[in-house]
C-alpha atoms as a PDB file:
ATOM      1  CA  UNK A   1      51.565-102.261 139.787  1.00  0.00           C
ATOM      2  CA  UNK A   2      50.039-100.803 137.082  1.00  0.00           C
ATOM      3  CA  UNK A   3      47.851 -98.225 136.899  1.00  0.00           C
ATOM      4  CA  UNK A   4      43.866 -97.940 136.659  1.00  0.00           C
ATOM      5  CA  UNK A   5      42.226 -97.022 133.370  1.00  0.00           C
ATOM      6  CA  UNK A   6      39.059 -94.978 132.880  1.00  0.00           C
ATOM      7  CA  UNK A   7      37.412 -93.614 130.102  1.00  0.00           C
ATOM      8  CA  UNK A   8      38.668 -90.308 128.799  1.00  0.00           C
ATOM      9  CA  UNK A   9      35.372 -88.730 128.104  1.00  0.00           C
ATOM     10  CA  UNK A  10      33.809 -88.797 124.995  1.00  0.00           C
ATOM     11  CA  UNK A  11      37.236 -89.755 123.177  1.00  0.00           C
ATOM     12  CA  UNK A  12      36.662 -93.568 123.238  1.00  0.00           C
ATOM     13  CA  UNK A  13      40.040 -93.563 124.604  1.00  0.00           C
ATOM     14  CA  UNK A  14      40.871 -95.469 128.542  1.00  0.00           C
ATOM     15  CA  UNK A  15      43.583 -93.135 129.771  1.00  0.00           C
ATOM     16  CA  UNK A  16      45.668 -94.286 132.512  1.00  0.00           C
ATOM     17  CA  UNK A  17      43.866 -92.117 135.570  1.00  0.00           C
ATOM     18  CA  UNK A  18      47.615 -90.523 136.482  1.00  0.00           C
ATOM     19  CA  UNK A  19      48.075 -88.352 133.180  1.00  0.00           C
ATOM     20  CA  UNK A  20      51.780 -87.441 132.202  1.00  0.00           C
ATOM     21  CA  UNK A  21      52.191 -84.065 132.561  1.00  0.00           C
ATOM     22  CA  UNK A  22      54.979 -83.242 130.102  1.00  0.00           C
ATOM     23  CA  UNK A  23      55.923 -79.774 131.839  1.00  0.00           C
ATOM     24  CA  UNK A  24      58.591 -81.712 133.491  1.00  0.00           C
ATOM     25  CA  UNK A  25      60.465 -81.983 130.048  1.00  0.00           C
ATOM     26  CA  UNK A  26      60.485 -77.976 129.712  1.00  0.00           C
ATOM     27  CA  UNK A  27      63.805 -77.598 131.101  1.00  0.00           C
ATOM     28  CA  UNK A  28      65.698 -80.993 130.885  1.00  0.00           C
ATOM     29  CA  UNK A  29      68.230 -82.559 128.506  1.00  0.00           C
ATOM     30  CA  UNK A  30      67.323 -84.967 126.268  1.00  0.00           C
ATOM     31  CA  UNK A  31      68.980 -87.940 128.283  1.00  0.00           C
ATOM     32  CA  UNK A  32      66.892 -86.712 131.222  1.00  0.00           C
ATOM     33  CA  UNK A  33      63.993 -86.558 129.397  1.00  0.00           C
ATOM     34  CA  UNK A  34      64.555 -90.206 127.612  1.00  0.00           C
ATOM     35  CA  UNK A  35      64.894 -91.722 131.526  1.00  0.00           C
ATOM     36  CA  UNK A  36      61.733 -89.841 132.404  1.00  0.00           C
ATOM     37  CA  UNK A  37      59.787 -91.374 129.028  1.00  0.00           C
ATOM     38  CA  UNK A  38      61.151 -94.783 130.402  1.00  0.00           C
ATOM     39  CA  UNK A  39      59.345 -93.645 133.944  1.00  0.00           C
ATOM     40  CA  UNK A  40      56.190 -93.164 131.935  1.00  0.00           C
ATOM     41  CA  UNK A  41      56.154 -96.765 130.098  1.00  0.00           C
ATOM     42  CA  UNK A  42      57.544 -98.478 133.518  1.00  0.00           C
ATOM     43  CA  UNK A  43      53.897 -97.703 135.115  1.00  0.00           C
ATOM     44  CA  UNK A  44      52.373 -98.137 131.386  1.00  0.00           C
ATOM     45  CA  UNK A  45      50.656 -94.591 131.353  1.00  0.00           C
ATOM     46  CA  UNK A  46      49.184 -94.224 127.977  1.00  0.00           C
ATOM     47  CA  UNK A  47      47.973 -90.326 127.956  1.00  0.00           C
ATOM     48  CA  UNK A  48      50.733 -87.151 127.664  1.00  0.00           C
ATOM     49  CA  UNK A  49      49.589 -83.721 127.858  1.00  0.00           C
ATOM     50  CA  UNK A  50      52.026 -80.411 127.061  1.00  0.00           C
ATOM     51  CA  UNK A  51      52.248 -77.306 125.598  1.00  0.00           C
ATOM     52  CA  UNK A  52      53.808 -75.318 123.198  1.00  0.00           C
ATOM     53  CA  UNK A  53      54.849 -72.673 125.782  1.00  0.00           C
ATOM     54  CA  UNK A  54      56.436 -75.616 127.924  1.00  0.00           C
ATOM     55  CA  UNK A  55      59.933 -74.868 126.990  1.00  0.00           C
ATOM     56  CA  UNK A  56      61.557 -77.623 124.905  1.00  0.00           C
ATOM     57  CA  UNK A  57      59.018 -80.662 126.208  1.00  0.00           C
ATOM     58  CA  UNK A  58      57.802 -80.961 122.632  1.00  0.00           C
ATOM     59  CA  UNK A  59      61.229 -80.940 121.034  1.00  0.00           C
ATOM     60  CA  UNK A  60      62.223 -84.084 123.628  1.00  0.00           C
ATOM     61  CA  UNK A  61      58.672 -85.847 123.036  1.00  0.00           C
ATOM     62  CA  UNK A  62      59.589 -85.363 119.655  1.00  0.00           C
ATOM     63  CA  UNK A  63      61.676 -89.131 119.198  1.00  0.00           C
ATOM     64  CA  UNK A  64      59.414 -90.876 121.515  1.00  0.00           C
ATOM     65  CA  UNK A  65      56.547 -89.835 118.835  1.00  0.00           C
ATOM     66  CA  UNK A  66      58.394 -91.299 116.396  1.00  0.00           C
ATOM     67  CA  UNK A  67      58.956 -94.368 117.837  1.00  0.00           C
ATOM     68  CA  UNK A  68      55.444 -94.804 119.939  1.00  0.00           C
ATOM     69  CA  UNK A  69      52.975 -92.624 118.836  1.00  0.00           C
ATOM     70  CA  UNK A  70      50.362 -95.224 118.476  1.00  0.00           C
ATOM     71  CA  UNK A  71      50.731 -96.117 122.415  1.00  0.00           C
ATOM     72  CA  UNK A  72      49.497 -93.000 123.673  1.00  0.00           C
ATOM     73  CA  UNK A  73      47.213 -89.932 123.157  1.00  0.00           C
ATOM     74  CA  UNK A  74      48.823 -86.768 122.699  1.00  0.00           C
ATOM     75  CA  UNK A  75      47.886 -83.933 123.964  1.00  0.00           C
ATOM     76  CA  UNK A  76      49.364 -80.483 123.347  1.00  0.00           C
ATOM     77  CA  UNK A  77      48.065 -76.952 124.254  1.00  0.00           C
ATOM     78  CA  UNK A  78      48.166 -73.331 122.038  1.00  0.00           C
ATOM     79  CA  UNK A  79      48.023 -69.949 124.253  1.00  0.00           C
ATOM     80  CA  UNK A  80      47.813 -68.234 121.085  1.00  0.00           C
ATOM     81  CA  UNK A  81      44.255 -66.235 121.018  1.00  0.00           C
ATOM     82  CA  UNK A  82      43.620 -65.267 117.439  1.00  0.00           C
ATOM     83  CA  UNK A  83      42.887 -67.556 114.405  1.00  0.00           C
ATOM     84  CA  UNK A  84      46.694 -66.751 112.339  1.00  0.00           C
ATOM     85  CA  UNK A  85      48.730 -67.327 115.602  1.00  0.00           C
ATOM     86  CA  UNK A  86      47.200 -69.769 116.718  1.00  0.00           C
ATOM     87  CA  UNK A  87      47.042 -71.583 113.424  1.00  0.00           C
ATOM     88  CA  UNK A  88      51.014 -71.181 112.881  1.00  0.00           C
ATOM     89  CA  UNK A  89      51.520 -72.637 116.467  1.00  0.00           C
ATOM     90  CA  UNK A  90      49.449 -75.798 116.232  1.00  0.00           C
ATOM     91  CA  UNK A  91      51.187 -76.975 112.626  1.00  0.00           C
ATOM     92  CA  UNK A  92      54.847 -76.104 114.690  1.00  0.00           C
ATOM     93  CA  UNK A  93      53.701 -78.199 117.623  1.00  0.00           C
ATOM     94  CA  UNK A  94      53.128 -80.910 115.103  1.00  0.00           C
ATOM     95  CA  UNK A  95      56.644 -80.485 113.708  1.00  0.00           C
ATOM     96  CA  UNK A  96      58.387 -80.332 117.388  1.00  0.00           C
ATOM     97  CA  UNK A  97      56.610 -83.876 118.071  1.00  0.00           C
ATOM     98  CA  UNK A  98      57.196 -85.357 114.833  1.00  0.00           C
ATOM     99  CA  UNK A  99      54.100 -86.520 114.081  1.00  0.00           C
ATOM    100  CA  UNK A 100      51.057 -85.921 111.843  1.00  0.00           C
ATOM    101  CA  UNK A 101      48.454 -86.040 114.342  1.00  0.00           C
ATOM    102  CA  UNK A 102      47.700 -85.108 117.693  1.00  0.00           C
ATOM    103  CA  UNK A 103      44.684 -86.440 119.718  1.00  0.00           C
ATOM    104  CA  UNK A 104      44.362 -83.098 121.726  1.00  0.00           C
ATOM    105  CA  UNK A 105      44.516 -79.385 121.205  1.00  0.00           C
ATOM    106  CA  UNK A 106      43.750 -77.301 124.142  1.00  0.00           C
ATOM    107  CA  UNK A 107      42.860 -73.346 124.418  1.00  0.00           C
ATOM    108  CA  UNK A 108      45.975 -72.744 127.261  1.00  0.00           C
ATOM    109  CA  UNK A 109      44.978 -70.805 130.451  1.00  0.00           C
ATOM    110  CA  UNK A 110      41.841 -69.260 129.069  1.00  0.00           C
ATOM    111  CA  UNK A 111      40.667 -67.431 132.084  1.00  0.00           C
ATOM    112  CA  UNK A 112      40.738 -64.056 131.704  1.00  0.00           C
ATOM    113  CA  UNK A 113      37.828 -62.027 130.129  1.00  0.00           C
ATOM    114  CA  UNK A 114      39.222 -59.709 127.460  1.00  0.00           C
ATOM    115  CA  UNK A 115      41.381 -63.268 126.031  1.00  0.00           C
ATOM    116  CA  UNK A 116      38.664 -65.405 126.283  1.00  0.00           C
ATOM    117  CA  UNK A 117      36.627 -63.045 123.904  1.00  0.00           C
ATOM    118  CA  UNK A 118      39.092 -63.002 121.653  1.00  0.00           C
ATOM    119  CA  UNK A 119      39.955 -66.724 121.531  1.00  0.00           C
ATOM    120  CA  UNK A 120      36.459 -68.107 120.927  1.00  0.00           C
ATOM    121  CA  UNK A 121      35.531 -64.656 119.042  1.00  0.00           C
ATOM    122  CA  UNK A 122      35.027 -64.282 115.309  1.00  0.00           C
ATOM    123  CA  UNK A 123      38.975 -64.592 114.400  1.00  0.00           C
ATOM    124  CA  UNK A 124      39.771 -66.370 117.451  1.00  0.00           C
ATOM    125  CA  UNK A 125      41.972 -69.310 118.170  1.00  0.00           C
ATOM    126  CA  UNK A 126      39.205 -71.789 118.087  1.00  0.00           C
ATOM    127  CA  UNK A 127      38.416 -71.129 114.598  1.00  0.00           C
ATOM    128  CA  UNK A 128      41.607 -72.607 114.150  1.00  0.00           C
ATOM    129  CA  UNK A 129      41.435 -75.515 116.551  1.00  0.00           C
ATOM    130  CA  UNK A 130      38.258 -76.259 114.551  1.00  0.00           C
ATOM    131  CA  UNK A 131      39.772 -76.035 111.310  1.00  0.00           C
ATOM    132  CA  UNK A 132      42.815 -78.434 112.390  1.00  0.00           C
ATOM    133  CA  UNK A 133      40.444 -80.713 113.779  1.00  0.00           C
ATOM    134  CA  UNK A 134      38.363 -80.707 110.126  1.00  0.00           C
ATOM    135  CA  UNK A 135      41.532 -81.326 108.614  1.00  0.00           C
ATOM    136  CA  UNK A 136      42.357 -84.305 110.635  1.00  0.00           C
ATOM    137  CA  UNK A 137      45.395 -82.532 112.408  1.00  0.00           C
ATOM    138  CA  UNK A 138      43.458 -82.732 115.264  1.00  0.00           C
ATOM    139  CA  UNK A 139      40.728 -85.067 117.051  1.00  0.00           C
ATOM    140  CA  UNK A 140      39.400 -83.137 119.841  1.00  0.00           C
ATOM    141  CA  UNK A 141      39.612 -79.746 121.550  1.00  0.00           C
ATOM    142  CA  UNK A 142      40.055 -78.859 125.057  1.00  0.00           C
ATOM    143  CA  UNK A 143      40.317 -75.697 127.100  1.00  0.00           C
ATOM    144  CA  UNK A 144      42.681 -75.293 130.703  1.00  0.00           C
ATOM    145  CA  UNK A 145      43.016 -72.830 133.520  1.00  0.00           C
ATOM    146  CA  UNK A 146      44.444 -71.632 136.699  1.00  0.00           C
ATOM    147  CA  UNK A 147      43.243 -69.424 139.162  1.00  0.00           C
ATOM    148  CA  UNK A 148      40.009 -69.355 141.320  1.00  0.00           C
ATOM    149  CA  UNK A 149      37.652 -68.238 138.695  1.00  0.00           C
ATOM    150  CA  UNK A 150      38.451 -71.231 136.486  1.00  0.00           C
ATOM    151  CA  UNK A 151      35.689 -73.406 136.809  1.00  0.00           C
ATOM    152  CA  UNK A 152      33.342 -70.791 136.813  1.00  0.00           C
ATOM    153  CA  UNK A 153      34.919 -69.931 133.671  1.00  0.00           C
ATOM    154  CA  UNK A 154      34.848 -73.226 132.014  1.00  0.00           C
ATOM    155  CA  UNK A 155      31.713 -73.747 132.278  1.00  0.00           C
ATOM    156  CA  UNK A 156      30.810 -70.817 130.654  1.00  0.00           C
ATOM    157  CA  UNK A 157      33.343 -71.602 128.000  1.00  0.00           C
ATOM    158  CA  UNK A 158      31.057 -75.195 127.914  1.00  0.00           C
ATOM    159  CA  UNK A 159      27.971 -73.008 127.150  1.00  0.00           C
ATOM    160  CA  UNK A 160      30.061 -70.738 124.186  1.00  0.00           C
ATOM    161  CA  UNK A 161      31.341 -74.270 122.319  1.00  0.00           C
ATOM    162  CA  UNK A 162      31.181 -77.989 122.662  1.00  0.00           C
ATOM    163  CA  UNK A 163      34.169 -78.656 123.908  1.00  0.00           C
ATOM    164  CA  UNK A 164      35.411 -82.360 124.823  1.00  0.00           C
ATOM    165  CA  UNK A 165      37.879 -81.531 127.874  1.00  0.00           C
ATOM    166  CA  UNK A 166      38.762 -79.427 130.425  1.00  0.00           C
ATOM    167  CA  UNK A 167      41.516 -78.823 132.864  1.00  0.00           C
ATOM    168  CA  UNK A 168      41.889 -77.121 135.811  1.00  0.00           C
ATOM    169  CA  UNK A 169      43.574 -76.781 139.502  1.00  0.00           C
ATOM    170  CA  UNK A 170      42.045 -79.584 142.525  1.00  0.00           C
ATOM    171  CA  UNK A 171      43.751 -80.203 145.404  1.00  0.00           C
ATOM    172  CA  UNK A 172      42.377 -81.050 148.940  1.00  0.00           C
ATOM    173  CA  UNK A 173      43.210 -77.319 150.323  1.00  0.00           C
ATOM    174  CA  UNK A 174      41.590 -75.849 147.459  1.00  0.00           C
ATOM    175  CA  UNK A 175      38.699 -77.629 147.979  1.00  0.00           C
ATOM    176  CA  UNK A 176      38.184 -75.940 151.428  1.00  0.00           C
ATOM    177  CA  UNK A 177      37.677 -72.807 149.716  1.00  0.00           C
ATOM    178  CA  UNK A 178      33.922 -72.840 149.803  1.00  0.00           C
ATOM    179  CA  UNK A 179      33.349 -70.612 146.246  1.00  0.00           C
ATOM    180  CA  UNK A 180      36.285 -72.955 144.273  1.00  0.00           C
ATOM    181  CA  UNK A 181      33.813 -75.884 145.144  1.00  0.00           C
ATOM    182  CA  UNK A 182      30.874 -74.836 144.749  1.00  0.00           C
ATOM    183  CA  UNK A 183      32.001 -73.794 141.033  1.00  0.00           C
ATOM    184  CA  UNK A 184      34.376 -76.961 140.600  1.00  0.00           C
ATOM    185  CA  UNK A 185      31.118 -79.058 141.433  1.00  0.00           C
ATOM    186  CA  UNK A 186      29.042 -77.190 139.083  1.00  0.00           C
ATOM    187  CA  UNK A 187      31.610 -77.324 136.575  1.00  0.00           C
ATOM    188  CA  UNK A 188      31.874 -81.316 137.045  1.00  0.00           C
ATOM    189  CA  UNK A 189      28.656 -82.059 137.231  1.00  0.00           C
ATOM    190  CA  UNK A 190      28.352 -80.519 133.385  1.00  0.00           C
ATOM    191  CA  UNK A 191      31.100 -82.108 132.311  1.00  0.00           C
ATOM    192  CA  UNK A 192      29.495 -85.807 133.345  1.00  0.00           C
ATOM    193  CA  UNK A 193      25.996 -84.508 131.767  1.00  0.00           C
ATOM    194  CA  UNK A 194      27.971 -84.113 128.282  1.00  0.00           C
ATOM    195  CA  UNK A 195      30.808 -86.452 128.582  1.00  0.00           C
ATOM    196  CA  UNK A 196      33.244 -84.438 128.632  1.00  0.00           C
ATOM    197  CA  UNK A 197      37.014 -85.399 130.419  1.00  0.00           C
ATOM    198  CA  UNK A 198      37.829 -83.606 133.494  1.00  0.00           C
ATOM    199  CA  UNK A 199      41.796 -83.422 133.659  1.00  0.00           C
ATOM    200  CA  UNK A 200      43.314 -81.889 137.506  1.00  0.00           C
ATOM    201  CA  UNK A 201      46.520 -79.997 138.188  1.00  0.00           C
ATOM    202  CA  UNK A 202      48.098 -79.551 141.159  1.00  0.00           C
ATOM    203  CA  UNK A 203      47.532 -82.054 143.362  1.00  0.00           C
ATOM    204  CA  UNK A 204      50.885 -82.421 145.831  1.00  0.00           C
ATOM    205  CA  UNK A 205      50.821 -78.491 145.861  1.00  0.00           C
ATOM    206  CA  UNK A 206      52.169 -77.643 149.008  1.00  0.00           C
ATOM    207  CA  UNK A 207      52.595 -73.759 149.103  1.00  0.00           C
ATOM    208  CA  UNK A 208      53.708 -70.902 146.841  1.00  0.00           C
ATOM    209  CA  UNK A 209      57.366 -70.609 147.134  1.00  0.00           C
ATOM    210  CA  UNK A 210      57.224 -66.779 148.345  1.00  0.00           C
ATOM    211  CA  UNK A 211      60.659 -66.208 148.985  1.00  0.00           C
ATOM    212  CA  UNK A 212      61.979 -69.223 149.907  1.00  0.00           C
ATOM    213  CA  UNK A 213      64.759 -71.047 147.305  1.00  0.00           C
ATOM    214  CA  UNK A 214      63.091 -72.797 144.783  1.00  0.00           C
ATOM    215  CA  UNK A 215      64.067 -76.601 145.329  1.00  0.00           C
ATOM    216  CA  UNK A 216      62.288 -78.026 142.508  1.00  0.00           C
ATOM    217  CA  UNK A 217      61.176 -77.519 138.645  1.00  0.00           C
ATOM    218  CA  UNK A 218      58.032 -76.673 139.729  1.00  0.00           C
ATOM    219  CA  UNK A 219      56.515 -72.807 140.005  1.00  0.00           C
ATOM    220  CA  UNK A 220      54.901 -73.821 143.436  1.00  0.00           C
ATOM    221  CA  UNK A 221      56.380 -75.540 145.822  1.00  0.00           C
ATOM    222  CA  UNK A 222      55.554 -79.262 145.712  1.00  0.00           C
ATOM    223  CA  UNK A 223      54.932 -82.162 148.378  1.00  0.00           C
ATOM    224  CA  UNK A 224      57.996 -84.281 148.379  1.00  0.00           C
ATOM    225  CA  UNK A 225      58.237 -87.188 150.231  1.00  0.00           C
ATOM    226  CA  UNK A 226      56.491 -90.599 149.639  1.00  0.00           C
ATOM    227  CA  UNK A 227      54.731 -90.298 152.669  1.00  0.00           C
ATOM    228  CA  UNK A 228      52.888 -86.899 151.651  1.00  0.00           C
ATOM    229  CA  UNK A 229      52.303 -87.469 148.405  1.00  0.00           C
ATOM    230  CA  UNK A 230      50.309 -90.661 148.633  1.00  0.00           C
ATOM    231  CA  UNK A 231      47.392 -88.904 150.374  1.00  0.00           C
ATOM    232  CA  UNK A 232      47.114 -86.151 148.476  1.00  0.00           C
ATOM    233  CA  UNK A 233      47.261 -88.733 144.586  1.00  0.00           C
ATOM    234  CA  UNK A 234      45.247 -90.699 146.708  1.00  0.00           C
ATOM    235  CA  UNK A 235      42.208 -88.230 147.431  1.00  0.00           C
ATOM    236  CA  UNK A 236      42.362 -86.850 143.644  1.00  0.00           C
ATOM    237  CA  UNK A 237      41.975 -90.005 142.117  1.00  0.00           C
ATOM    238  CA  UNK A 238      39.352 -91.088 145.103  1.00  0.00           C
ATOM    239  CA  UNK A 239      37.074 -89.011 143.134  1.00  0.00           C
ATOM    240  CA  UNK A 240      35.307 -90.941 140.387  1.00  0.00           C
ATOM    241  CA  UNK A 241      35.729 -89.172 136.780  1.00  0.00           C
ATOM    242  CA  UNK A 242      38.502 -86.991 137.266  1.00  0.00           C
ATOM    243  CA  UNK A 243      42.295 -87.750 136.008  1.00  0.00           C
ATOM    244  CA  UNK A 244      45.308 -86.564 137.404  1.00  0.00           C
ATOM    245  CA  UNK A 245      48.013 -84.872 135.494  1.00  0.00           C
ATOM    246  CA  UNK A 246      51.603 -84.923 137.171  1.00  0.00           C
ATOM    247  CA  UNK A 247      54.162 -82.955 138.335  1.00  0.00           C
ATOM    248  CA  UNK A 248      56.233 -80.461 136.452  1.00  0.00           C
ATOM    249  CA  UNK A 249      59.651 -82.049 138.015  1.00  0.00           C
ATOM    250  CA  UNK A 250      61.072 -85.234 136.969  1.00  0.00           C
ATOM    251  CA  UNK A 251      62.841 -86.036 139.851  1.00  0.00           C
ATOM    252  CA  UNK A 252      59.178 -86.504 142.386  1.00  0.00           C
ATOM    253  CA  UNK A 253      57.503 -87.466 139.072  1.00  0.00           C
ATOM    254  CA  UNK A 254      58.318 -91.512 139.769  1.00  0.00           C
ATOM    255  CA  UNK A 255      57.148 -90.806 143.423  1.00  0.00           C
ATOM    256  CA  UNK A 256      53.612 -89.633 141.808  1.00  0.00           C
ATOM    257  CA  UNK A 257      53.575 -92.430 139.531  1.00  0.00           C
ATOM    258  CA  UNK A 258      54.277 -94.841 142.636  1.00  0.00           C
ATOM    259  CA  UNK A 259      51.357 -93.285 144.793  1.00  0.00           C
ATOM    260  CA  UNK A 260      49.155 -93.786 141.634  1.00  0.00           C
ATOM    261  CA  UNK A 261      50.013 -97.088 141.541  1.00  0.00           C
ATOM    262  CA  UNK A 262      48.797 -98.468 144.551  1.00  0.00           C
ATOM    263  CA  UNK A 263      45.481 -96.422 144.832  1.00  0.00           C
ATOM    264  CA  UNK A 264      43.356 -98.129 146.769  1.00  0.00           C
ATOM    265  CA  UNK A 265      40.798 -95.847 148.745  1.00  0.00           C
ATOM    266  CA  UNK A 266      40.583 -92.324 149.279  1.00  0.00           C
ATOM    267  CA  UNK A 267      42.108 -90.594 152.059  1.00  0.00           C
ATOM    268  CA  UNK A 268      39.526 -89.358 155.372  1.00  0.00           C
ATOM    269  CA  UNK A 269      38.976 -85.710 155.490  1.00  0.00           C
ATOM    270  CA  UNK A 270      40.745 -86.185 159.102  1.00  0.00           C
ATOM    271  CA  UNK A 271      43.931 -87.825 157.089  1.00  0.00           C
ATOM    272  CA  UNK A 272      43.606 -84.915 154.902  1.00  0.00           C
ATOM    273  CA  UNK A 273      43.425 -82.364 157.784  1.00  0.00           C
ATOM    274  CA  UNK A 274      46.150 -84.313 159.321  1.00  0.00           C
ATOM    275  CA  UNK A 275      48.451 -83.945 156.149  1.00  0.00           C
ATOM    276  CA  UNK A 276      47.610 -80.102 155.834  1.00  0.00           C
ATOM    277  CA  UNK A 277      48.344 -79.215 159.140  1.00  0.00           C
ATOM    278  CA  UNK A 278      51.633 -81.659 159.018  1.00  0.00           C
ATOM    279  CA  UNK A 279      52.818 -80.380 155.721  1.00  0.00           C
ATOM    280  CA  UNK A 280      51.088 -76.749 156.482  1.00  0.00           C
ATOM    281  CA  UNK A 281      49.490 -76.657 152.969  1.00  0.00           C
ATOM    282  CA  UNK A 282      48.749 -73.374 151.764  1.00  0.00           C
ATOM    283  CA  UNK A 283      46.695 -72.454 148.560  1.00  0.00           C
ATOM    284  CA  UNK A 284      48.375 -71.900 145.420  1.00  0.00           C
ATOM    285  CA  UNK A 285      45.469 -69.287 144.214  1.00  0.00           C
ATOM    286  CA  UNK A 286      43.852 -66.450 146.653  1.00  0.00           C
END
C-alpha cells in the first residue's frame, strides 16, 4: 500500500507523510544503502531529509541523486553557525549528493542560546542559507532540534526569521510531559497560522540505551517489533499536519515504512498507555 500524501507546507510540494530519514545511511556500505533506497521507492516515499554531520549518508545518496533527483525533495541540514562555515558546508553537501540543487537547507540542532545567537546573528549561518537560497542553490530553509526546550525555541526562532520548516522530537511519552506540550502545541499552532511544515523525530523511541548493549544504529534505543511500532507511526501520523521522519537503522526502517502504510486511525490513549507500560517507554529527553 502506498503511502498518504499531504502538503509540505508552504513548498507546494505533497510529501509522502512517512519522511525518509537518511541517518540510517551514516554508517552503511553502499550496497546496504542501495537496498535501503530500493525500500524507499518500494512504498513510493518522495521526501529525504539528512545532514552533513550524518556520516557518509550524503556520499551514498549521492548516485541515487544522479539518477532520481527529480522524484524527490531533498533535504539536507548544516550545524555550522557562522556565515564562512556554514557557506563552505552547504556547496560540499551539494557535491556529496551530486546535484545542483537542494529543496531544503536546515539550521541543525539549533537549541542552545549562545549558538542560536550566533547562527541567525549578523555573520551567522543564515546569512548564508539566505544567500544559497538567492542563488538558487537552495529553495527553502528550515531549522531542527532536540531536547525539551525545542519547541519553545522554535518558535522563537519563527519570530527572529521566516522560516518554512521545522523539526523536532514527538512521541506519545513525550507528550505526557505537560511543559513539552504545552510548547509543542504552541509551536504547531504557529506553524499552521504561517504555513509552515512541521517534520517529527522519534517516534518508536523506546528508552535511552543507559548501559545496556546498543542493538541497533540508532543513539536511543528503538521499538522493534511490528507489533509496537504500528501504534506508536500510527498515533504520529493520527495527528493532522505533522510528517514523520524515520528511523536512523535500516534494518526496522521497512518495518516503519510498513506501519505507515496501512495507517488507518490513530491509536486510543488507553492503546497508547497499554503500549508504554508493555514496552516500558521511557523519555529520550529529561
Amino acid at each position: 500500500m502506498a503511502i498518504d500524501k499531504a502538503p509540505f507546507g508552504r513548498t507546494g510540494h505533497q510529501s509522502t507523510r512517512t519522511i525518509f530519514g537518511a541517518a540510517a545511511l551514516s554508517r552503511v556500505t553502499q550496497d546496504e544503502a542501495d537496498r535501503a533506497m530500493e525500500t524507499v521507492l518500494q512504498y513510493g516515499v518522495n521526501h529525504i531529509d539528512t545532514a552533513a554531520s550524518y556520516g557518509e549518508a550524503e556520499v551514498r545518496l549521492g548516485p541515487w541523486m544522479e539518477r532520481h533527483r527529480g522524484d524527490f525533495f531533498l533535504a539536507t541540514k548544516t550545524g555550522e553557525r557562522t556565515y564562512a562555515a556554514a557557506r563552505d558546508q552547504i556547496r560540499r553537501s551539494l557535491e556529496r549528493l551530486r546535484t545542483d540543487r537542494i529543496d531544503l537547507i536546515q539550521l541543525h540542532n539549533l537549541a542552545q542560546d549562545d549558538e542560536w545567537e550566533v547562527a541567525l546573528g549578523p555573520g551567522g549561518a543564515l546569512e548564508a542559507a539566505v544567500e544559497a537560497r538567492d542563488a538558487g542553490l537552495v529553495r527553502f530553509i528550515g531549522v531542527t532540534g532536540h531536547g525539551l526546550g525545542i519547541a519553545a525555541t522554535h518558535k522563537r526562532s519563527l519570530e527572529r526569521f521566516d522560516f518554512d520548516t521545522v523539526l523536532l522530537p514527538y512521541s506519545y511519552v513525550l507528550m505526557q510531559n505537560p511543559q513539552y506540550a504545552a510548547d509543542f502545541e504552541a509551536l504547531l499552532a504557529l506553524c499552521r497560522e504561517r504555513n509552515v511544515a512541521v517534520q517529527t523525530i522519534k517516534a518508536i523511541t523506546r528508552a535511552p540505551w543507559g548501559e545496556r548493549p546498543r542493538e541497533a544504529a540508532t543513539w536511543y534505543e528503538p521499538l522493534r517489533d511490528q507489533a509496537d511500532i504500528d501504534p506508536a507511526v500510527h498515533w504520529v501520523l493520527g495527528r493532522p499536519g505533522v510528517f514523520l521522519n524515520t528511523v536512523g537503522d535500516i534494518e526496522i526502517l521497512p518495518r516503519v515504512f510498513d506501519a505507515a502504510s496501512r495507517f488507518a486511525a490513530r491509536p486510543s490513549d488507553a492503546e497508547m498507555a497499554r503500549l508504554a507500560e508493555r514496552t516500558q517507554l521511557e523519555p529520550l529527553f529529561v
